[in-house]
C-alpha atoms as a PDB file:
ATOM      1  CA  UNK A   1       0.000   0.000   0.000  1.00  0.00           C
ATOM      2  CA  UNK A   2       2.809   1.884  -0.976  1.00  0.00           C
ATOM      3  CA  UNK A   3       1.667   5.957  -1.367  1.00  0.00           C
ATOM      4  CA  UNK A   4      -1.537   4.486   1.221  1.00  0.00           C
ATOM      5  CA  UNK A   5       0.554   4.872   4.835  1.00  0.00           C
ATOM      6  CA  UNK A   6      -2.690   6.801   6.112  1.00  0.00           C
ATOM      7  CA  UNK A   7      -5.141   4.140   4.821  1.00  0.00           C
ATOM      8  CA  UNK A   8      -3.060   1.293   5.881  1.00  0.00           C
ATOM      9  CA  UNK A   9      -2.303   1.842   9.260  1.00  0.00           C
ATOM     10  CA  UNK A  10      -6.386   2.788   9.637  1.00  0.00           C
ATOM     11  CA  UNK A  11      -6.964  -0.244   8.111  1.00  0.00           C
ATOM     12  CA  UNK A  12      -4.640  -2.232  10.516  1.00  0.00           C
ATOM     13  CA  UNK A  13      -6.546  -0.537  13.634  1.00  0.00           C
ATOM     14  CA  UNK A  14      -9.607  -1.280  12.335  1.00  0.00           C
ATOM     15  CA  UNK A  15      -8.785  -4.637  11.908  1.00  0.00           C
ATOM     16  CA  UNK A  16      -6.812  -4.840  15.123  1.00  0.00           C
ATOM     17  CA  UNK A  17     -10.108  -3.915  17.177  1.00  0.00           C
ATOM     18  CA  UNK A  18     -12.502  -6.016  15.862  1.00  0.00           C
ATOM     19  CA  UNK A  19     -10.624  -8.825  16.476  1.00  0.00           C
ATOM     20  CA  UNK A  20      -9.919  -7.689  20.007  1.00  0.00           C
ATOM     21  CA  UNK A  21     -13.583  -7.008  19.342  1.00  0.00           C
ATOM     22  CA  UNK A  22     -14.390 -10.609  18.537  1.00  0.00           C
ATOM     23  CA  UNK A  23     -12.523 -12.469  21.215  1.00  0.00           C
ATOM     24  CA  UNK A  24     -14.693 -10.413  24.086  1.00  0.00           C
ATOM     25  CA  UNK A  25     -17.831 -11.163  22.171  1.00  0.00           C
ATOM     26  CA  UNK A  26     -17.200 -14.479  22.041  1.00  0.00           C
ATOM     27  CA  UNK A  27     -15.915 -14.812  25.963  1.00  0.00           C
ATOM     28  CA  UNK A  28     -18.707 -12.900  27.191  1.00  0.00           C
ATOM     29  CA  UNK A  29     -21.462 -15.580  24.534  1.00  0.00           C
ATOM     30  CA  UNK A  30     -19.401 -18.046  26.193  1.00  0.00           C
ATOM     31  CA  UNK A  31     -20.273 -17.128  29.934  1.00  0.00           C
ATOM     32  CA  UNK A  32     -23.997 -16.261  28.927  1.00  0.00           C
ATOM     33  CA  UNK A  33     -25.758 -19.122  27.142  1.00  0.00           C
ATOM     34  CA  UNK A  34     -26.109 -21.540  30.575  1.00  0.00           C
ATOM     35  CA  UNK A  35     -26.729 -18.340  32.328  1.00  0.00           C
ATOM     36  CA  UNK A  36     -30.281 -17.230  33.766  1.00  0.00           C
ATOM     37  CA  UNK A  37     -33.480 -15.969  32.014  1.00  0.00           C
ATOM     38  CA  UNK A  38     -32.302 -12.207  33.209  1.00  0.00           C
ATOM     39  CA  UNK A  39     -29.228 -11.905  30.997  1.00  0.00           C
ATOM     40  CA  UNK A  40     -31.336 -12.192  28.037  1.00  0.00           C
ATOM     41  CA  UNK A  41     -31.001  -8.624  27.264  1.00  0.00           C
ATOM     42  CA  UNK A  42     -26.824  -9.533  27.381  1.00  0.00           C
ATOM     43  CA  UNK A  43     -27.112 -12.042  24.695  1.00  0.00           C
ATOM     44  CA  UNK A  44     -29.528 -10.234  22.656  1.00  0.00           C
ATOM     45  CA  UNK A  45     -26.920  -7.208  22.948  1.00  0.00           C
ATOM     46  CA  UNK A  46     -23.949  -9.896  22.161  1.00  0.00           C
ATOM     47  CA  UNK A  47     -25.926 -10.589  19.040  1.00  0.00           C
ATOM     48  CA  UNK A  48     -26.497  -7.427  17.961  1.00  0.00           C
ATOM     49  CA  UNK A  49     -22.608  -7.104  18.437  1.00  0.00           C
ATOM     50  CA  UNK A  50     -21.354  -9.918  16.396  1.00  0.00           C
ATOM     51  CA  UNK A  51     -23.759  -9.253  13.680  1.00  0.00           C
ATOM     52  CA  UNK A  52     -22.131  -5.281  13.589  1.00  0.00           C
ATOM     53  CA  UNK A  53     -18.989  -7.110  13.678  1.00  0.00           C
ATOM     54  CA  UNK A  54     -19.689  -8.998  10.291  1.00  0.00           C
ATOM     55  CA  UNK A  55     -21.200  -6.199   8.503  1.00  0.00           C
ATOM     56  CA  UNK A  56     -18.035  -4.294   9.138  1.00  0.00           C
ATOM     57  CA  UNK A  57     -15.979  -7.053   7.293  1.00  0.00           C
ATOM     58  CA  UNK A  58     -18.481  -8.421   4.678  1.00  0.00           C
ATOM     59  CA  UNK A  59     -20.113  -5.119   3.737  1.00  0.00           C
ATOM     60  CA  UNK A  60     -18.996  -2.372   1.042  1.00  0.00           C
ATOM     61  CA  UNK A  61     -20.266   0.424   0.268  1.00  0.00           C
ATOM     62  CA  UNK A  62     -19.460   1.563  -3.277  1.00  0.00           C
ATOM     63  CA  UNK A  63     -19.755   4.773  -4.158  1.00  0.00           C
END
């Protein structure tokens, strides 16, 4: 990405976070689904998460 240095690194954060992104989403799934009725609201909110996650990778927008 040679003439890119601005793109690139933003691209490398981005990348960087949703994986750091990923692995709590996946912990905190992890810790929820034998949990009680009341953290519902927590895995609704994970799922919501992870599908924001995979729009973010699998989505683009042309202009």
């Amino acid at each position: 990405m040679r003439g890119y240095k601005d793109e690139a690194k933003m691209t490398c954060t981005v990348a960087d976070n949703l994986i750091a992104l990923r692995a709590h989403v996946t912990s905190r799934a992890q810790a929820t689904k034998h949990a009680s009725a009341g953290d519902l609201q927590l895995a609704g909110c994970l799922l919501s998460t992870a599908e924001h996650i995979l729009t973010m990778l699998f989505i683009i927008k042309r202009s």
